[in-house]
C-alpha atoms as a PDB file:
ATOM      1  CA  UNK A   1       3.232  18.973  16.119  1.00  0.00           C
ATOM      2  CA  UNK A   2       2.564  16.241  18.444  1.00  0.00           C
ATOM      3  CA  UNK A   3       5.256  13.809  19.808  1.00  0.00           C
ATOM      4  CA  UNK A   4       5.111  10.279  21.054  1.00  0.00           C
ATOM      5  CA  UNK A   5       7.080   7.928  23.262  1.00  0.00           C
ATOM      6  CA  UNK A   6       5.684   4.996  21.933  1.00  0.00           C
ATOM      7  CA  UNK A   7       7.113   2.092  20.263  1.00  0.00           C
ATOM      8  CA  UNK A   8       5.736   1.074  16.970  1.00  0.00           C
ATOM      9  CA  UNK A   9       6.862  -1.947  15.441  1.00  0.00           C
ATOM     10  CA  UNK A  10       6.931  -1.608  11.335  1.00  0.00           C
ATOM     11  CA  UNK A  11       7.682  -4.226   9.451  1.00  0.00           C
ATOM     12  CA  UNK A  12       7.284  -4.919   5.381  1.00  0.00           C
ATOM     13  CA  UNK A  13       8.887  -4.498   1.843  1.00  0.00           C
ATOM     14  CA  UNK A  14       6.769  -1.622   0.498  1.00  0.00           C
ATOM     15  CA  UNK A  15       7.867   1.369  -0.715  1.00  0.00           C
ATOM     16  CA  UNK A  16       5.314   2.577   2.294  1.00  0.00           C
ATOM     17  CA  UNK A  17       8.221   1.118   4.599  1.00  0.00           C
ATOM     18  CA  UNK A  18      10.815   3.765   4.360  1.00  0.00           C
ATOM     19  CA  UNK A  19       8.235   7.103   4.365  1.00  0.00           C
ATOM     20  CA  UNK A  20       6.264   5.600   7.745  1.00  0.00           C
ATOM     21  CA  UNK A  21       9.650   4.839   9.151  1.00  0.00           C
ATOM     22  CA  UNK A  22      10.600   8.734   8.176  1.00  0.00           C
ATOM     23  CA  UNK A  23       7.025  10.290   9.504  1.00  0.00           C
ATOM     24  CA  UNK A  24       7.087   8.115  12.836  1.00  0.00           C
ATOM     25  CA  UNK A  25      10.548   9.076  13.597  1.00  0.00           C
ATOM     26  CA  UNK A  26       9.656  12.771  12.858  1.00  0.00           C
ATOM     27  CA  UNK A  27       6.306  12.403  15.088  1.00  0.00           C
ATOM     28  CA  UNK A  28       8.643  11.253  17.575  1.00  0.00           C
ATOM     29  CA  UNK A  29       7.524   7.594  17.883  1.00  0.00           C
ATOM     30  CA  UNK A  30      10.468   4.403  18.671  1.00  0.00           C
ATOM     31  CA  UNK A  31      10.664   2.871  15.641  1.00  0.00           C
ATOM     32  CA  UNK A  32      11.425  -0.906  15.984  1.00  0.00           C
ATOM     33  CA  UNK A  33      12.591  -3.661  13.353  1.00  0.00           C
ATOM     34  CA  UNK A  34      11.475  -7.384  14.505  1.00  0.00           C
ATOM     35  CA  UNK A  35      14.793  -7.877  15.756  1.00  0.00           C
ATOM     36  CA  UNK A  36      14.655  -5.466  18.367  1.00  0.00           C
ATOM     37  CA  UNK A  37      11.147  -6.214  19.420  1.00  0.00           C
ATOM     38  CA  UNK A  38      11.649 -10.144  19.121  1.00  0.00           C
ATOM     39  CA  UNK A  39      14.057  -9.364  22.197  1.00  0.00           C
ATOM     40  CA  UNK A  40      11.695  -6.871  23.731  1.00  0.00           C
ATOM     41  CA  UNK A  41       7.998  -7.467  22.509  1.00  0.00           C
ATOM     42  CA  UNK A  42       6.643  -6.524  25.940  1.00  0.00           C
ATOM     43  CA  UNK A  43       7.995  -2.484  24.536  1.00  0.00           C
ATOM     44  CA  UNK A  44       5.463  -2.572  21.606  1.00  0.00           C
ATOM     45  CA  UNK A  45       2.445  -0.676  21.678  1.00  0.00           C
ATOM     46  CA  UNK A  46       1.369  -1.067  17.773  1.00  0.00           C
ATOM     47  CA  UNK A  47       2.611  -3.313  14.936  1.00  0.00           C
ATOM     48  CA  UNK A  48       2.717  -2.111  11.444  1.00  0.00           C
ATOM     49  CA  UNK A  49       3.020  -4.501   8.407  1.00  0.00           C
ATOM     50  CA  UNK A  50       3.123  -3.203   4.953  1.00  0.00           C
ATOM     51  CA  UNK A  51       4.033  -6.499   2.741  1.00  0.00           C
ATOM     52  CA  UNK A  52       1.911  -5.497  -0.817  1.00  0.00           C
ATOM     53  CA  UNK A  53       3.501  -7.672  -3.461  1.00  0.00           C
ATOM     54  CA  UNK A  54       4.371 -11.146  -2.064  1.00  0.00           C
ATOM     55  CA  UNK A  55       1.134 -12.475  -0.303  1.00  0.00           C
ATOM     56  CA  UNK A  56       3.126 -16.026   0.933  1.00  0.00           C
ATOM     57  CA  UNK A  57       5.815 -13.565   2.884  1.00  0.00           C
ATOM     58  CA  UNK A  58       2.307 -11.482   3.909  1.00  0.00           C
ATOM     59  CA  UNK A  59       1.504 -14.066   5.381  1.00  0.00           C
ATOM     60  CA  UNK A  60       4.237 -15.711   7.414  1.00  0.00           C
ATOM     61  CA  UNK A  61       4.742 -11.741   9.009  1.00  0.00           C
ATOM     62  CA  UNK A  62       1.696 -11.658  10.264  1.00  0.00           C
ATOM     63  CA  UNK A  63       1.669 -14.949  11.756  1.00  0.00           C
ATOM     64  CA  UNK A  64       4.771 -13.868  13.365  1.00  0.00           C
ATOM     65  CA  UNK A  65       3.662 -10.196  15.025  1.00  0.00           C
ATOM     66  CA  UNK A  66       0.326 -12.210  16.148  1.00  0.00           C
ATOM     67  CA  UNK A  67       2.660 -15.132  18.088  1.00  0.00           C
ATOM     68  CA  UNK A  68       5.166 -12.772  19.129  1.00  0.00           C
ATOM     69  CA  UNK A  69       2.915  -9.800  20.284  1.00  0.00           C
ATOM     70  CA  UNK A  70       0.449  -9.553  23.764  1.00  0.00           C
ATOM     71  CA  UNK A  71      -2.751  -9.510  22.504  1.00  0.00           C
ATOM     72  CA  UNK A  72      -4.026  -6.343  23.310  1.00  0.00           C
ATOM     73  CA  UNK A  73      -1.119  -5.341  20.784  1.00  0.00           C
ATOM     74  CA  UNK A  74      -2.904  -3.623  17.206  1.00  0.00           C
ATOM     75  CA  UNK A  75      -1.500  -4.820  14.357  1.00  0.00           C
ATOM     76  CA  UNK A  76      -2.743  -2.724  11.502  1.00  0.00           C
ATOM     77  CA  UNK A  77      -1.453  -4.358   8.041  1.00  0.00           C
ATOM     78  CA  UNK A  78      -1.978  -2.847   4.619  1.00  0.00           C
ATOM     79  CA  UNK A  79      -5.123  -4.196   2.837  1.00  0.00           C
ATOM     80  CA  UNK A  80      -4.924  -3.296  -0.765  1.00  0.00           C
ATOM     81  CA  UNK A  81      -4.066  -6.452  -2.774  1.00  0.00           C
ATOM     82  CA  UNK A  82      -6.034  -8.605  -0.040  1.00  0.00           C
ATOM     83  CA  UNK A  83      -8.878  -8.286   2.279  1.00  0.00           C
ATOM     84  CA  UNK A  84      -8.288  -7.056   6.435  1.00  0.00           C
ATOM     85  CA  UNK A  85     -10.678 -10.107   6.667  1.00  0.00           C
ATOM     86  CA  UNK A  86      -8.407 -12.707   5.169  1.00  0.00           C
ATOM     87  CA  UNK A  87      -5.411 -10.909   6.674  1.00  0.00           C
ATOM     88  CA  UNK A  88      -7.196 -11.228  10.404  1.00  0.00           C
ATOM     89  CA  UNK A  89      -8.281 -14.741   9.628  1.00  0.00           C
ATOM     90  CA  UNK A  90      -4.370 -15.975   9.572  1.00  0.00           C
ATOM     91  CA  UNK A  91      -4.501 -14.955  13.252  1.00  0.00           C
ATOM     92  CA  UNK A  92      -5.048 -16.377  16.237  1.00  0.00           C
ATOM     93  CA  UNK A  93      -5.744 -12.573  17.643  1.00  0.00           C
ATOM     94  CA  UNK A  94      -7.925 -11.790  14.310  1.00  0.00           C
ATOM     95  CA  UNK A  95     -10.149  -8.624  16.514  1.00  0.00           C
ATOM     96  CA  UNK A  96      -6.426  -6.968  16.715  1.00  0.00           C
ATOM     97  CA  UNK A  97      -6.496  -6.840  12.976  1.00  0.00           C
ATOM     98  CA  UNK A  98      -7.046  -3.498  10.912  1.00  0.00           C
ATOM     99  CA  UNK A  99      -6.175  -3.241   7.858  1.00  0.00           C
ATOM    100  CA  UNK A 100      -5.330  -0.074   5.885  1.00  0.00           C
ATOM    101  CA  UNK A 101      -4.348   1.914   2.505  1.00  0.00           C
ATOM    102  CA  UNK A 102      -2.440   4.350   1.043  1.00  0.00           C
ATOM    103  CA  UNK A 103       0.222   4.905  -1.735  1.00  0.00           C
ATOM    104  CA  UNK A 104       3.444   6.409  -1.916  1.00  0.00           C
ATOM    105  CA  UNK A 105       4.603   9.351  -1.744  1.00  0.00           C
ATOM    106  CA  UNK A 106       2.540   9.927   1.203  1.00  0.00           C
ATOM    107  CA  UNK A 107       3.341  13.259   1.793  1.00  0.00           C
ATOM    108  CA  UNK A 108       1.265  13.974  -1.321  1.00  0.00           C
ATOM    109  CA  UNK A 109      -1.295  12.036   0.474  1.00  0.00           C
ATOM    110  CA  UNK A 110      -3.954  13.710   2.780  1.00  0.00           C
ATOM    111  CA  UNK A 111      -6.081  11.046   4.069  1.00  0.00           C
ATOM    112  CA  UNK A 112      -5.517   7.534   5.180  1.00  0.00           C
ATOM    113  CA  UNK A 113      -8.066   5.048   4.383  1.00  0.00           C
ATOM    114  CA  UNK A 114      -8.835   2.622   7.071  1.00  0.00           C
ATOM    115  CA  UNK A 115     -10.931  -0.956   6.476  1.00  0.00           C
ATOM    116  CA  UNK A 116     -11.591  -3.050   9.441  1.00  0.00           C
ATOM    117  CA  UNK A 117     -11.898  -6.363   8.968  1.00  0.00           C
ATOM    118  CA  UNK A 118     -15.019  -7.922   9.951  1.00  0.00           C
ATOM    119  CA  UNK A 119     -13.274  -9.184  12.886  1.00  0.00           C
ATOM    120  CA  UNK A 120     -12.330  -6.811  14.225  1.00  0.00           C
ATOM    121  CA  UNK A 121     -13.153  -4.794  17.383  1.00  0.00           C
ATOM    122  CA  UNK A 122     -13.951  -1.016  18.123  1.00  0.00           C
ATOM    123  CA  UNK A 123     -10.289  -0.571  20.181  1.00  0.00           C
ATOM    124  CA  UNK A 124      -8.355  -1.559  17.245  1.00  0.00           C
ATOM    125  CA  UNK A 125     -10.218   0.815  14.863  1.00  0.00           C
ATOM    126  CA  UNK A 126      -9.772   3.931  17.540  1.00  0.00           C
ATOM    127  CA  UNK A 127      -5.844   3.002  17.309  1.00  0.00           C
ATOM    128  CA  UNK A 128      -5.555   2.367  14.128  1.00  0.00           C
ATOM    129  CA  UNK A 129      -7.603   6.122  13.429  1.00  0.00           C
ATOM    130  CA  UNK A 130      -5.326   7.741  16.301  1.00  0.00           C
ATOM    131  CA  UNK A 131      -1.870   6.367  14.928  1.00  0.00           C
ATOM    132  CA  UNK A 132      -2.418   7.876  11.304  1.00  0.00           C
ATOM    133  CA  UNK A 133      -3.914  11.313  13.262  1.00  0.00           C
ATOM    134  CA  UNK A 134      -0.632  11.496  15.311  1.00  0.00           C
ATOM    135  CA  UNK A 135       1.378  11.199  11.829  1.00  0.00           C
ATOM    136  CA  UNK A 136      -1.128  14.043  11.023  1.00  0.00           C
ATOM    137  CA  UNK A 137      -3.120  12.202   8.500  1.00  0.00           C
ATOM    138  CA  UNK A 138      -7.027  12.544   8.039  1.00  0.00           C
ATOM    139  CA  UNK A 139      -8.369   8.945   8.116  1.00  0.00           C
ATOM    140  CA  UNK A 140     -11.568   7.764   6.702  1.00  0.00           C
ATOM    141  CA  UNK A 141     -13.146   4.215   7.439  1.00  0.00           C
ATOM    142  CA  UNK A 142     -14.025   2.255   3.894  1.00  0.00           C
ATOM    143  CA  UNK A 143     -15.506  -1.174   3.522  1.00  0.00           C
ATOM    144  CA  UNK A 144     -13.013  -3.685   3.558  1.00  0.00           C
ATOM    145  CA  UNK A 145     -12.834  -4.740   0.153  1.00  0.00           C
ATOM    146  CA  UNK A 146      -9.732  -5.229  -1.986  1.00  0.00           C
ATOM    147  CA  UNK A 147      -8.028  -1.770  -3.509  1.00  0.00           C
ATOM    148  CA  UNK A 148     -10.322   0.169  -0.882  1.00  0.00           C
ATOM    149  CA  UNK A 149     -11.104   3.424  -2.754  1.00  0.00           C
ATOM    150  CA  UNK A 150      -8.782   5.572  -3.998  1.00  0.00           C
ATOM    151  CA  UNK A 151      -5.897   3.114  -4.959  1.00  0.00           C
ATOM    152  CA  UNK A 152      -8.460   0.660  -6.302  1.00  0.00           C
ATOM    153  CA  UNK A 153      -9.972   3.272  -8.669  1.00  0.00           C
ATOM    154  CA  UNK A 154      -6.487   4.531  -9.782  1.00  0.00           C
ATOM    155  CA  UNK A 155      -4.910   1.437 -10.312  1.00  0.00           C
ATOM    156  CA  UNK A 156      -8.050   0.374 -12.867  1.00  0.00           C
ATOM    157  CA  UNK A 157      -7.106   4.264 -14.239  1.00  0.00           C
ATOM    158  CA  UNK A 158      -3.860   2.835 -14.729  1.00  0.00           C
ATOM    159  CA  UNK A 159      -4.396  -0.969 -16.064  1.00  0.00           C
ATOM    160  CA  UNK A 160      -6.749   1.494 -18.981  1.00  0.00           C
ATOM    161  CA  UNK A 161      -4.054   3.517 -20.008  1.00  0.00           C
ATOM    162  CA  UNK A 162      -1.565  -0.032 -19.998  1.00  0.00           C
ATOM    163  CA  UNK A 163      -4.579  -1.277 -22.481  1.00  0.00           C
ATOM    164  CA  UNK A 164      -4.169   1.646 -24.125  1.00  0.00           C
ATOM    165  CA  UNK A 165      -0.574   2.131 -24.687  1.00  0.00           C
ATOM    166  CA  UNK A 166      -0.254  -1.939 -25.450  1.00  0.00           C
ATOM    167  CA  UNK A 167      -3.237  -1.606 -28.415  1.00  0.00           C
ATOM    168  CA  UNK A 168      -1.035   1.608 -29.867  1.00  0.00           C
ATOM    169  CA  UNK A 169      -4.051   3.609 -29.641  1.00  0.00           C
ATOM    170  CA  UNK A 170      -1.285   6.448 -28.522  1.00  0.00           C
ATOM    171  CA  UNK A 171       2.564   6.629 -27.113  1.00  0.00           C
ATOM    172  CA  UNK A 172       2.957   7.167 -23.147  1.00  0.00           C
ATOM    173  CA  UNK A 173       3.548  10.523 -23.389  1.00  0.00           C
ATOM    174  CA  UNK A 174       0.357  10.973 -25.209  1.00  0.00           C
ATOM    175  CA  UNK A 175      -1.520   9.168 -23.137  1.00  0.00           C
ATOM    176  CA  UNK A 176      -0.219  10.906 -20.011  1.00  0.00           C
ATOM    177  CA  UNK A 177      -0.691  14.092 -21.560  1.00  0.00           C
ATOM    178  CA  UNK A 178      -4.175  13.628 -22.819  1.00  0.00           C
ATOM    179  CA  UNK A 179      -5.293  12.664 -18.973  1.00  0.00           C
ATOM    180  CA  UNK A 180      -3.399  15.122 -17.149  1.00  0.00           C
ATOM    181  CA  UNK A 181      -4.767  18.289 -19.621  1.00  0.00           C
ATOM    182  CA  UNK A 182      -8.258  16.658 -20.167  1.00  0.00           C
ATOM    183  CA  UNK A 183      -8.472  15.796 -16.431  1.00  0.00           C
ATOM    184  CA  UNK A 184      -6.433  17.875 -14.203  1.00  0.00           C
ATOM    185  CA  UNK A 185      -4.853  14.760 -12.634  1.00  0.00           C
ATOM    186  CA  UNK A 186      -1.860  15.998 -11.398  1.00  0.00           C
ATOM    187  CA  UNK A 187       0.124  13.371 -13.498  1.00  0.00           C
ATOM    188  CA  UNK A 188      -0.398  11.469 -16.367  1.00  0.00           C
ATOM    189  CA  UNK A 189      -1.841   7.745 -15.519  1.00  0.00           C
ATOM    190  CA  UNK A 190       1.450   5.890 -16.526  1.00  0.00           C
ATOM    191  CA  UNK A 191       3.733   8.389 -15.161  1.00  0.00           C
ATOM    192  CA  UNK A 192       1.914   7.962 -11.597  1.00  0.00           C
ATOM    193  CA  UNK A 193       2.104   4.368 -11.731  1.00  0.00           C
ATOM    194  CA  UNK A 194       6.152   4.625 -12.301  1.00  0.00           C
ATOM    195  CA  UNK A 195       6.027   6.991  -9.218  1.00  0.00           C
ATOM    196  CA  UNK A 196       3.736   4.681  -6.937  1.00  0.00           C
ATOM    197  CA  UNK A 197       5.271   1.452  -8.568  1.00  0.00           C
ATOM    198  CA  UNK A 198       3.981  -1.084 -11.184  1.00  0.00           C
ATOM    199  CA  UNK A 199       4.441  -4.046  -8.950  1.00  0.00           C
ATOM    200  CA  UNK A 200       2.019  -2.383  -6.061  1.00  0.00           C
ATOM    201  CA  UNK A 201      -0.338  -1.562  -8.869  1.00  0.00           C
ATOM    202  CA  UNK A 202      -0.360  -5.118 -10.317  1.00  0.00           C
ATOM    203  CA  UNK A 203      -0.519  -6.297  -7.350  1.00  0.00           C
ATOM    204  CA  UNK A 204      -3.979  -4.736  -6.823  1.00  0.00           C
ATOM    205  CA  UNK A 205      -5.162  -5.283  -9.841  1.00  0.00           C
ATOM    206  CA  UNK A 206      -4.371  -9.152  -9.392  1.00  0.00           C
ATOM    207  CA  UNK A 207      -6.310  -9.129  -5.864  1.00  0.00           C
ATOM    208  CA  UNK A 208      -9.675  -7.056  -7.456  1.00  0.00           C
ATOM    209  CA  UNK A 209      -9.283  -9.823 -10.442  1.00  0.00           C
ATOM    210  CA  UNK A 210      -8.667 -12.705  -7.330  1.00  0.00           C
ATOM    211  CA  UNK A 211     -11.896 -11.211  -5.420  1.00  0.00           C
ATOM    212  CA  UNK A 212     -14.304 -10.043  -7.994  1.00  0.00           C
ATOM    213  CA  UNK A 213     -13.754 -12.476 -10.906  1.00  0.00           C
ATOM    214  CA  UNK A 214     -14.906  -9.955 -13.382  1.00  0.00           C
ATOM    215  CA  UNK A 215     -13.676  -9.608 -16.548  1.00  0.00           C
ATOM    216  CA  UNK A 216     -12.961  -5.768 -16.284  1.00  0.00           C
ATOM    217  CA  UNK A 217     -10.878  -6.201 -13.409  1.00  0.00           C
ATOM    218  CA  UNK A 218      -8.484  -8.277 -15.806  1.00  0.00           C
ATOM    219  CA  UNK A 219      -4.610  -7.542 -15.847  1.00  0.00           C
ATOM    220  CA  UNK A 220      -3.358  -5.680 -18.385  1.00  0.00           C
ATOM    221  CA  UNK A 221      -0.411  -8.013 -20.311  1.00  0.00           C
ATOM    222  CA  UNK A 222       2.121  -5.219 -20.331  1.00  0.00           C
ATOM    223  CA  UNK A 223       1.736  -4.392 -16.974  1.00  0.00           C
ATOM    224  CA  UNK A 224       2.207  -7.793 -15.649  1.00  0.00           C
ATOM    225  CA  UNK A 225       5.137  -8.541 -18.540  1.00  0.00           C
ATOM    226  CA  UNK A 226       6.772  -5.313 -17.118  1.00  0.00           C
ATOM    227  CA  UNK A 227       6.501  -6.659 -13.563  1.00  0.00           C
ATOM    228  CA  UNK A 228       7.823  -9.585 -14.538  1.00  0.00           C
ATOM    229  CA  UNK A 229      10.991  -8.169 -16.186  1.00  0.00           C
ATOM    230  CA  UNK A 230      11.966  -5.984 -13.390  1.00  0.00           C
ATOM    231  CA  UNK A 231      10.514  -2.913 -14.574  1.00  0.00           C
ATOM    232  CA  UNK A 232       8.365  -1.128 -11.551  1.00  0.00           C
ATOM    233  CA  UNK A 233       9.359   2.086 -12.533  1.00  0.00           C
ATOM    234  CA  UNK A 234      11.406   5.066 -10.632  1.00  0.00           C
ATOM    235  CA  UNK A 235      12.507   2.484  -8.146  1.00  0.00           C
ATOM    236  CA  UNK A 236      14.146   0.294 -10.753  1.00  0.00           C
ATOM    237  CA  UNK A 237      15.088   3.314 -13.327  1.00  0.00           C
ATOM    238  CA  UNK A 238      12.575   1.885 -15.604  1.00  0.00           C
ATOM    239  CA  UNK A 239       9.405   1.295 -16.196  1.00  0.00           C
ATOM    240  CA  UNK A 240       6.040   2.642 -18.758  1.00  0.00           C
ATOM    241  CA  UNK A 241       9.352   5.091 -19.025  1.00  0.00           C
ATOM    242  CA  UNK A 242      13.128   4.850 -18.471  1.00  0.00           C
ATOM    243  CA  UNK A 243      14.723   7.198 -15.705  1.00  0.00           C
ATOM    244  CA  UNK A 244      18.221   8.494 -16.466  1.00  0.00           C
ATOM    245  CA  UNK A 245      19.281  11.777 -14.077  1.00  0.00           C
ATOM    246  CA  UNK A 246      15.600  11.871 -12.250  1.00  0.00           C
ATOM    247  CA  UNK A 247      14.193  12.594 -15.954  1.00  0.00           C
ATOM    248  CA  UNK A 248      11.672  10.508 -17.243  1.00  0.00           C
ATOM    249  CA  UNK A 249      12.268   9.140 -20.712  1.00  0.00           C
ATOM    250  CA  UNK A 250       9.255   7.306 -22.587  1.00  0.00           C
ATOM    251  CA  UNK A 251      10.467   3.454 -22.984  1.00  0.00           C
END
């Protein structure tokens, strides 16, 4: 396994937040909060930022890591409900900017996919790639378009089934049993979403609707409605289903 000395600043509200922190730490990298490097910022040697949901507090982090950071210092942000190329352009560092995505739980995840912004220069790419290597991740550059590949596909996966389940066509458990033996998927389309959480999903599916404009990237009502109450799934105890004792109950 390889080990690092170096400091990594991570920053964000995703559920991404807690299993880098865990993987860094086990990879043997400093983990910093912005406390810690606000009174040190000459010990960073990469910034993380993994802000999903709330694009306003997205934002105002970024702004911060590229004021309070050297410039030489990557800052590689998540880049699933928004472009790397919007993120960069709230900089005044914008070739330091790469974005990146994945969903949780990322030990079930393989490969890391990276989108560089347009802005952004060769260094920061060959960072970006080594950081997610060290964490023993494959990486794979995408274009740097909203959802990038494999969470933009499974979140539209998801908004179907939403349709689905909100037009009665089936119950949840039908639904996620019809995909998982007709497919293979390893879970039922609702079921993931619960696991990954319905506000990262909607929050996709609002960026590819933000972006593209297209009437097929449109928002399921339920999902959003669920959103809106609360509901994100395992993380709040309910969501497409309600969670009592880890076991998954159809709402």
């Amino acid at each position: 396994m390889t080990t690092t000395n170096k400091a990594v600043l991570l920053v964000g509200t995703s559920p991404l937040y807690a299993e880098l922190n865990h993987l860094m730490v086990e990879r043997g990298y400093q983990v910093l909060t912005l406390a810690e490097a606000m009174a040190e910022p000459e010990l960073v040697d990469l910034a993380v930022e993994v802000n999903s949901v709330d694009m306003q507090a997205k934002k105002r982090q970024v702004r911060e890591l590229d004021d309070l950071l050297a410039p030489n210092v990557p800052i590689i942000t998540t880049s699933l409900a928004i472009t790397a190329t919007e993120v960069a352009s709230w900089t005044q560092h914008p070739e330091r900017v790469c974005g990146f995505g994945t969903l949780v739980p990322l030990v079930e995840r393989e490969l890391i996919e990276i989108a560089p912004a347009l802005q952004t220069e060769l260094d920061t790419i060959q960072a970006t790639e080594g950081f997610f290597q060290s964490l023993g991740k494959e990486t794979e550059a995408v274009n740097d378009e909203v959802g990038l590949v494999f969470p933009r596909i499974l979140t539209l996966i998801i908004n179907e089934a939403a349709f689905t389940l909100m037009e009665k066509a089936a119950t949840a458990t039908d639904i996620d049993i019809a995909m998982k033996k007709g497919t293979n998927y390893p879970y039922g389309p609702l079921e993931w979403a619960d696991r990954i959480g319905l506000d990262e999903i909607f929050a996709i599916s609002r960026g590819l609707q933000r972006d593209l404009a297209e009437e097929r990237y449109r928002t399921a009502p339920l999902l959003r409605k669920l959103v809106l109450a609360g509901r994100v799934g395992v993380r709040s105890g309910q969501g497409f289903y309600t969670y009592e004792d880890k076991v998954g109950v159809e709402a």
